[in-house]
N, C-alpha and C. Protein backbone atom coordinates (compact mmCIF):
# COMPACT_ATOMS: atom_id res chain seq x y z
N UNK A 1 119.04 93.60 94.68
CA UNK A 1 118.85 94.92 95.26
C UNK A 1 120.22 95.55 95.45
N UNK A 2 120.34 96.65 94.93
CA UNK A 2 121.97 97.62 95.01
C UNK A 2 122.18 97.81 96.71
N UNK A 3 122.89 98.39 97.25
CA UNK A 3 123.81 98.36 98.15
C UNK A 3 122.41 99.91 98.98
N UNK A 4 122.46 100.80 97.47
CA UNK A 4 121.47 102.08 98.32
C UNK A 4 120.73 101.83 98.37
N UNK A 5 119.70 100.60 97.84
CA UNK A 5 118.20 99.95 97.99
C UNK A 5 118.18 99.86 99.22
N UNK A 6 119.01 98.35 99.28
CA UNK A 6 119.25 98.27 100.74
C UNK A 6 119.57 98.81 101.79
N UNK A 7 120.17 100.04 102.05
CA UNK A 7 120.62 101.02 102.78
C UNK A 7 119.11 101.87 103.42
N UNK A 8 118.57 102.02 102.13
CA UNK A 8 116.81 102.67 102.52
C UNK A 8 116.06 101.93 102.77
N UNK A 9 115.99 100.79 103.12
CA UNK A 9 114.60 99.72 103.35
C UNK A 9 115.29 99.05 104.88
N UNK A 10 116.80 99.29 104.99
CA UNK A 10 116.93 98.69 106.35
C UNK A 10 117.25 100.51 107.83
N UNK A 11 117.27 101.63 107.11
CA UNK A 11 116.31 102.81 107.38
C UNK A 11 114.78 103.00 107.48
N UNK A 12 114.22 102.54 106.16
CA UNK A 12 112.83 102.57 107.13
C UNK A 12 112.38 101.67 107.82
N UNK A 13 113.31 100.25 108.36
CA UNK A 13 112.98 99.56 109.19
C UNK A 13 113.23 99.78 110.37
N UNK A 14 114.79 100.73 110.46
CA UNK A 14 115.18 100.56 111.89
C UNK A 14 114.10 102.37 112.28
N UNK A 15 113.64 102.60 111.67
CA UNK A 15 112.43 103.95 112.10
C UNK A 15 111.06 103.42 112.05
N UNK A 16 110.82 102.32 111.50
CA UNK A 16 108.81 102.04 111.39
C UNK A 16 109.03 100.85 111.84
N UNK A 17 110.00 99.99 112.00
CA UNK A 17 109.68 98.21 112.30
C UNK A 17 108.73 98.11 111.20
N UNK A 18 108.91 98.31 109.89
CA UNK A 18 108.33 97.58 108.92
C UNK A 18 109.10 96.82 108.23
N UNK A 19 108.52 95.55 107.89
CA UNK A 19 109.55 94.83 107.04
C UNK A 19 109.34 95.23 105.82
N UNK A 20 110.79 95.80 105.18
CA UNK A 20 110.69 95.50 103.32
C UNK A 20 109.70 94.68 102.71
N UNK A 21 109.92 93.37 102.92
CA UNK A 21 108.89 92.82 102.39
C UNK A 21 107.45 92.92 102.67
N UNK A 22 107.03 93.56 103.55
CA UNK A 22 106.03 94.23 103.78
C UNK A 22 105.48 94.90 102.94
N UNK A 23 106.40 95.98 102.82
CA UNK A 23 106.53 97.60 101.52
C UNK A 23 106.31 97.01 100.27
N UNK A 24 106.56 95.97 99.90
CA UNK A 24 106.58 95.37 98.66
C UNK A 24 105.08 94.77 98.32
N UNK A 25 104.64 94.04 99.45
CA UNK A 25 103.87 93.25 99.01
C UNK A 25 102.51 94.66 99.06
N UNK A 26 102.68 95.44 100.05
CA UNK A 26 101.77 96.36 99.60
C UNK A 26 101.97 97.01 98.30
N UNK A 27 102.50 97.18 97.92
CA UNK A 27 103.22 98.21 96.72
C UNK A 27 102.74 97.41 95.51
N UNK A 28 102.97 96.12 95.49
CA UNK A 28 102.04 95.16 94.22
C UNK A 28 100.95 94.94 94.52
N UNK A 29 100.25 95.32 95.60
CA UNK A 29 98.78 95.27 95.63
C UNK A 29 98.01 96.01 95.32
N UNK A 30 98.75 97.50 95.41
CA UNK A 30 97.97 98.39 94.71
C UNK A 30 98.66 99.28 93.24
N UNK A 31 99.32 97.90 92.65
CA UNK A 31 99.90 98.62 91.66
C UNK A 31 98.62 98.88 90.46
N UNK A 32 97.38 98.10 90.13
CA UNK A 32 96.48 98.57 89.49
C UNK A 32 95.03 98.88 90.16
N UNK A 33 95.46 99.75 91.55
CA UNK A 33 94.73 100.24 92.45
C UNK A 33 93.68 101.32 91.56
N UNK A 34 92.21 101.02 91.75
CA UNK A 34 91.66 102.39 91.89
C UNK A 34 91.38 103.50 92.79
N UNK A 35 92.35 104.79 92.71
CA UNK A 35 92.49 105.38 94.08
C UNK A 35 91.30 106.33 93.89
N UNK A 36 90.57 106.28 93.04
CA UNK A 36 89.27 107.02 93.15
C UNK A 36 87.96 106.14 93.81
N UNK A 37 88.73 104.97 94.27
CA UNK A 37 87.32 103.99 94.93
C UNK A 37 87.68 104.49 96.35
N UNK A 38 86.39 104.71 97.14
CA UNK A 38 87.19 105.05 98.54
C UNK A 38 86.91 103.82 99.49
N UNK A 39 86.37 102.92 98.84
CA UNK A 39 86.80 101.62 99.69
C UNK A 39 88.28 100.86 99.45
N UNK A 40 88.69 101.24 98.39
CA UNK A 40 90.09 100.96 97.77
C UNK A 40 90.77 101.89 98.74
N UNK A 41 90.68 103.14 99.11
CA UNK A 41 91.61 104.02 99.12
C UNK A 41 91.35 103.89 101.21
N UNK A 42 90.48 103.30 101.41
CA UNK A 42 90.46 103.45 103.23
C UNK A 42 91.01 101.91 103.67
N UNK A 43 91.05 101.15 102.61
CA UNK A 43 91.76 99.43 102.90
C UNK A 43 93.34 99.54 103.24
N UNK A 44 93.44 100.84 101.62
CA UNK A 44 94.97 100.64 102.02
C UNK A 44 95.41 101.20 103.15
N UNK A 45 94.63 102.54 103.41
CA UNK A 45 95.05 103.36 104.64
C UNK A 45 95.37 102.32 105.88
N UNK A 46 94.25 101.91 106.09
CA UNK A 46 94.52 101.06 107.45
C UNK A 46 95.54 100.00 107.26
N UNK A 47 95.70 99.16 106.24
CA UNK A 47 96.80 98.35 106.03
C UNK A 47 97.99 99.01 106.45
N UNK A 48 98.41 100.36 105.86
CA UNK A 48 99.60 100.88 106.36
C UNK A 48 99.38 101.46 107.47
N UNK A 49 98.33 101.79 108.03
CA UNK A 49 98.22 101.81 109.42
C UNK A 49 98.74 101.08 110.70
N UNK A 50 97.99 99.75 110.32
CA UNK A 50 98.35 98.41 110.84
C UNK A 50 100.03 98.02 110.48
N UNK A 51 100.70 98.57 109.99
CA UNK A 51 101.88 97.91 109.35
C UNK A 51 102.69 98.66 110.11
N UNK A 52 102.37 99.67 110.11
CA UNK A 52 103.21 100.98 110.97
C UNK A 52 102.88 100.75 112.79
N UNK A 53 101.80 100.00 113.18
CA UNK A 53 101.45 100.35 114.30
C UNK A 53 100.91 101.33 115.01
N UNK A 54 100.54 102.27 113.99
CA UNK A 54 100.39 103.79 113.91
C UNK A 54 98.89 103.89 114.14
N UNK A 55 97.89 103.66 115.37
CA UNK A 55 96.23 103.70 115.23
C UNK A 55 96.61 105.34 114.57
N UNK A 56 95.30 105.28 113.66
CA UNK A 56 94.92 106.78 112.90
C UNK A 56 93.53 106.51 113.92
N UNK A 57 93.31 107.99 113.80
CA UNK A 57 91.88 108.65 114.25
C UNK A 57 91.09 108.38 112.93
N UNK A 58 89.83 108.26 113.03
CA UNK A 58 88.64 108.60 112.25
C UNK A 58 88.97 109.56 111.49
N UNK A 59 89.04 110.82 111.88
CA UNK A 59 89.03 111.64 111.57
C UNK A 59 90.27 112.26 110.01
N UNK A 60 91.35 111.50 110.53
CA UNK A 60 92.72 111.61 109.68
C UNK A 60 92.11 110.32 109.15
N UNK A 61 91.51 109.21 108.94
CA UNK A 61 91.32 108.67 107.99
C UNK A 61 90.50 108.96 106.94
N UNK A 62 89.89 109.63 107.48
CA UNK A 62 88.68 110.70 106.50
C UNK A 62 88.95 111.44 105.39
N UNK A 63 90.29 112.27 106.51
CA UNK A 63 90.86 113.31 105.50
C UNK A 63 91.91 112.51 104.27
N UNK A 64 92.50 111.66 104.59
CA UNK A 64 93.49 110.95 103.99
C UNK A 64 92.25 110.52 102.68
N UNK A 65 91.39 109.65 102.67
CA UNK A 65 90.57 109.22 101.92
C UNK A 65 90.06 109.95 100.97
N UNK A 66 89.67 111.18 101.58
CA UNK A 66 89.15 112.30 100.84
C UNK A 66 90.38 112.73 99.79
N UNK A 67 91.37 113.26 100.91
CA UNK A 67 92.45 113.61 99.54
C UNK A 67 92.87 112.69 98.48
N UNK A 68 93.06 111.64 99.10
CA UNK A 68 93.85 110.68 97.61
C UNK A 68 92.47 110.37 96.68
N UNK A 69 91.25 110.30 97.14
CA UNK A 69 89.84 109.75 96.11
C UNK A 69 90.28 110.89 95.72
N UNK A 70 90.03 112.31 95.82
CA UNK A 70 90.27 113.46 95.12
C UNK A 70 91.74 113.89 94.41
N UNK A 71 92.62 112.89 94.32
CA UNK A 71 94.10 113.26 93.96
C UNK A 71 94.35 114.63 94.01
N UNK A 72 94.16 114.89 95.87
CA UNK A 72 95.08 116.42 96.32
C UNK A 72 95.90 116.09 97.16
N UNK A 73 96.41 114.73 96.76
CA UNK A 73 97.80 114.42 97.48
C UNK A 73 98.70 115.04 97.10
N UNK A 74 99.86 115.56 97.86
CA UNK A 74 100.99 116.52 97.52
C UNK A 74 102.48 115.61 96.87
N UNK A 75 102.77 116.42 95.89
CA UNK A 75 103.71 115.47 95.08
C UNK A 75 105.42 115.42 95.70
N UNK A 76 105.16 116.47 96.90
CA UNK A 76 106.80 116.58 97.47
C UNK A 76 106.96 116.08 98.99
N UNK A 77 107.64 115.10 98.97
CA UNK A 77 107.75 114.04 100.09
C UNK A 77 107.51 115.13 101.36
N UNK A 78 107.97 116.07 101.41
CA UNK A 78 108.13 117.51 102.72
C UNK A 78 106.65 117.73 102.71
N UNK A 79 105.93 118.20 101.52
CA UNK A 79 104.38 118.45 102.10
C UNK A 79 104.02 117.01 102.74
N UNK A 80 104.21 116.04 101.60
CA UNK A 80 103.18 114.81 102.43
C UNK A 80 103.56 114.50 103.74
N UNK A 81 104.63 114.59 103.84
CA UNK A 81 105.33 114.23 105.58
C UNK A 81 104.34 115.28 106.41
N UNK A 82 104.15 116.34 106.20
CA UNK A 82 103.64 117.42 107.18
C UNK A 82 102.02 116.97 107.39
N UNK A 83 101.51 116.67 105.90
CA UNK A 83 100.07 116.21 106.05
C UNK A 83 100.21 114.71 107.00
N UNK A 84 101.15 113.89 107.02
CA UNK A 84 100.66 112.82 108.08
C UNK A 84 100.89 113.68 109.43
N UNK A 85 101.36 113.86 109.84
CA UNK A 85 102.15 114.56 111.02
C UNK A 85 101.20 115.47 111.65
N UNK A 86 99.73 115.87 110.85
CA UNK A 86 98.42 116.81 111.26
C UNK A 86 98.00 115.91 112.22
C-alpha cells in the first residue's frame, strides 16, 4: 500500500473507527454483488451500518435500497455525502 493509500484509510479511521480491513473485506464481498437484488442491496446497507456504528432509520434504509436497486445513486462523492446526511 503507497504512503497516500495509507494516509486515506488511517483518515477514515481516525473519523468512522472503521478498520481498513474492514473496508476491504466488504469491498470483496460485493465485488460480484447484484445491486438490483434488494436483499443484496439492504445486507450491505446494514453491514456498513453496523461497521460505522451509525443505527439508520427504517426509513433511510428504504430510501438507500430503493436508490441503489434503481441505480439513482449519485456519481459525485458531494451529492452522495448530502444524500447520507438526509
Amino acid at each position: 500500500m503507497s504512503d497516500k493509500q495509507s494516509n486515506i484509510f488511517s483518515q477514515i479511521k481516525n473519523k468512522t473507527n472503521i478498520n481498513p480491513n474492514d473496508i476491504f473485506k466488504v469491498a470483496n464481498s460485493v465485488q460480484n454483488a447484484d445491486f438490483s437484488d434488494e436483499a443484496t442491496v439492504r445486507d450491505l446497507v446494514n453491514k456498513l451500518s453496523q461497521m460505522a456504528n451509525k443505527p439508520i432509520s427504517k426509513e433511510k434504509e428504504d430510501k438507500l435500497v430503493q436508490a441503489i436497486t434503481q441505480n439513482k445513486i449519485p456519481k459525485d462523492m458531494n451529492t452522495l455525502g448530502q444524500s447520507f446526511r438526509k
